[in-house]
Protein backbone atom coordinates (compact mmCIF):
# COMPACT_ATOMS: atom_id res chain seq x y z
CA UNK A 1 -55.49 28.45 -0.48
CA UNK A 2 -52.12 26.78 -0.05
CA UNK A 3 -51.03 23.35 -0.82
CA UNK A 4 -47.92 21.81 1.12
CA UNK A 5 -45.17 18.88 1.18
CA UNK A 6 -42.65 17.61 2.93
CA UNK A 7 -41.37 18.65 6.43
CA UNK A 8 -38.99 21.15 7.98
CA UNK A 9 -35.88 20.19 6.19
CA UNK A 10 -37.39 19.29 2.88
CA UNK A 11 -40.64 20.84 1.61
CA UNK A 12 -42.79 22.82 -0.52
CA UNK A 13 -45.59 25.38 -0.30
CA UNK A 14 -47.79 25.97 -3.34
CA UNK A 15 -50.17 29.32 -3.53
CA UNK A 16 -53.21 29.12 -5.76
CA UNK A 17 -51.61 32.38 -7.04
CA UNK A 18 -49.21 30.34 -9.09
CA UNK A 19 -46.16 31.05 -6.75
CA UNK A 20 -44.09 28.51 -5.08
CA UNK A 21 -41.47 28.62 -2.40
CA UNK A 22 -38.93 25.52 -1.14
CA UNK A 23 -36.70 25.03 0.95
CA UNK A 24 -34.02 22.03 1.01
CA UNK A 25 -31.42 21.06 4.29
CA UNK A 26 -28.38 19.37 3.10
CA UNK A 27 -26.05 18.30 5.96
CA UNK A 28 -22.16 18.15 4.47
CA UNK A 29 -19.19 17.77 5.87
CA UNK A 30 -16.40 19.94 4.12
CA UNK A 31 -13.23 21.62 4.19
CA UNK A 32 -12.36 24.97 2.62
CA UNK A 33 -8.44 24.57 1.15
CA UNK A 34 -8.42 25.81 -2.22
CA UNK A 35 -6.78 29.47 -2.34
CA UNK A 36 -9.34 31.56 -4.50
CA UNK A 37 -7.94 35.22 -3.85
CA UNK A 38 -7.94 35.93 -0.52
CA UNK A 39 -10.04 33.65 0.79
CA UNK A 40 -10.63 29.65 0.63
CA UNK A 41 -13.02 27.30 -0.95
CA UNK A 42 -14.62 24.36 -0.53
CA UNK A 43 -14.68 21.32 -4.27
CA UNK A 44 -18.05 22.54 -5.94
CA UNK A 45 -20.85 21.26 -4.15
CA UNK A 46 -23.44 19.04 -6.99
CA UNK A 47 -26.74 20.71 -7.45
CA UNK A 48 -30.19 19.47 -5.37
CA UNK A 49 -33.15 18.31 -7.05
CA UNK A 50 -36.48 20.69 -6.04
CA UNK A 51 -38.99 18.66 -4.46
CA UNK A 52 -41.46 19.72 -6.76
CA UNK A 53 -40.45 21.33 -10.35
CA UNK A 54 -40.80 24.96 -11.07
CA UNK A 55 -42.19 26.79 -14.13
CA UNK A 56 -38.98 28.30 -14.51
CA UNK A 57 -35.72 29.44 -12.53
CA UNK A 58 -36.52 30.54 -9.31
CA UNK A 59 -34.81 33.02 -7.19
CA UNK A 60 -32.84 31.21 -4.43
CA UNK A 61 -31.03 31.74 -1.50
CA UNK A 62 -28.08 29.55 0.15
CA UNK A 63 -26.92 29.91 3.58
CA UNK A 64 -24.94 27.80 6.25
CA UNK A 65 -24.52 27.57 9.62
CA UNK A 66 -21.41 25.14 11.39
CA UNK A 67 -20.34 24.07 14.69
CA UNK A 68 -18.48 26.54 15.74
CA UNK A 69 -17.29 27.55 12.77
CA UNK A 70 -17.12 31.23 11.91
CA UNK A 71 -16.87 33.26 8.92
CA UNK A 72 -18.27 30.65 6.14
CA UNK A 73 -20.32 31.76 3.40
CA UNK A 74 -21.78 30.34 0.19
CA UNK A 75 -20.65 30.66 -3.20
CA UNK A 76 -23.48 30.36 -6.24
CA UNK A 77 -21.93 29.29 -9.32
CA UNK A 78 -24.62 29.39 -11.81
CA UNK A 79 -28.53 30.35 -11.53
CA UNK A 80 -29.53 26.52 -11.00
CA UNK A 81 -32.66 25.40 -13.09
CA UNK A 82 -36.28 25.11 -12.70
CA UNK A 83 -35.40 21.11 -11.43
CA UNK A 84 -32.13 21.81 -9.34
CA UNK A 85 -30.94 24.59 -7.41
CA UNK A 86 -27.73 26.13 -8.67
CA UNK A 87 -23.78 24.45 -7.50
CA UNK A 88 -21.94 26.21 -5.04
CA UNK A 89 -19.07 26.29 -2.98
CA UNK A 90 -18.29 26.83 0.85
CA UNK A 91 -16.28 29.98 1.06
CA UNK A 92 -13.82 31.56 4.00
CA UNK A 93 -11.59 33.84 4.73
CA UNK A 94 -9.58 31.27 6.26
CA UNK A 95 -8.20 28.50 5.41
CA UNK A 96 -10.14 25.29 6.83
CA UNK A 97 -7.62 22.28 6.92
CA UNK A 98 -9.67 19.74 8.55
CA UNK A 99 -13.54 18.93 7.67
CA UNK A 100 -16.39 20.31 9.35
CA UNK A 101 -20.02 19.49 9.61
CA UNK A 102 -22.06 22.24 7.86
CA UNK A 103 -26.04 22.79 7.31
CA UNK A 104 -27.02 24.40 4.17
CA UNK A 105 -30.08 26.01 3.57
CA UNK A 106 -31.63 26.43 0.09
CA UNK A 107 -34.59 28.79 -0.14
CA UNK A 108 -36.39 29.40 -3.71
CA UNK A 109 -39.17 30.85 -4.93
CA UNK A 110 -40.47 31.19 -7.53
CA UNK A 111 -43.90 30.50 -10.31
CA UNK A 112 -45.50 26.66 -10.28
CA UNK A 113 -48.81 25.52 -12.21
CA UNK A 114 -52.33 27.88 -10.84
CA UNK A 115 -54.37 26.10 -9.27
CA UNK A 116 -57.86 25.51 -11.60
CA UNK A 117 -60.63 27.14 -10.38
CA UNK A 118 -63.80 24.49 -9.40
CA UNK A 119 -67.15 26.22 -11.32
């Protein structure tokens, strides 16, 4: 038995096993122009508040997809919390001079509250 929230671009999905998964879409327009090595970064992008709270801090995944843009990746900078996913920052090998629209993706999963069992 499942419970759910939200939609496609912001939701939740609770198991009666006591695991959780989320997912957040963030639209953002940045730049990457800050030498880091041999590549370019984005300012640090502010942590997301989960839609629903974990038990503790989940495992999470960030991607991003542009228009056109190729070769961007994300950058966790911390582990995030069981309330908000971690900060990150846009990363490429290039440098990105003018601002582009990007969608990120944040997956987690991790434990939420069982479910009780009815008797």
């Amino acid at each position: 038995e499942t419970e759910e929230g939200g939609d496609q671009r912001n939701g939740y999905r609770k198991y009666a096993s006591g695991r959780m998964e989320q997912w957040i879409t963030v639209e953002k327009t940045l730049d990457a122009t800050n030498a880091w090595g041999g590549c370019y970064i984005s300012a640090k992008q502010a942590a997301q508040e989960y839609p629903v709270p974990f038990l503790s801090v989940p495992s999470v995944q960030i991607t991003v997809t542009g228009n056109g843009v190729d070769g961007a990746w994300i950058m966790m900078l911390d582990e995030g919390t069981a309330t908000q996913t971690p900060k990150y920052h846009l990363v490429r090998g290039a440098k990105l001079d003018e601002a582009k629209d990007f969608k990120i993706l944040i997956r987690a999963w991790g434990e939420c509250e069982k479910e009780e069992e009815i008797i």
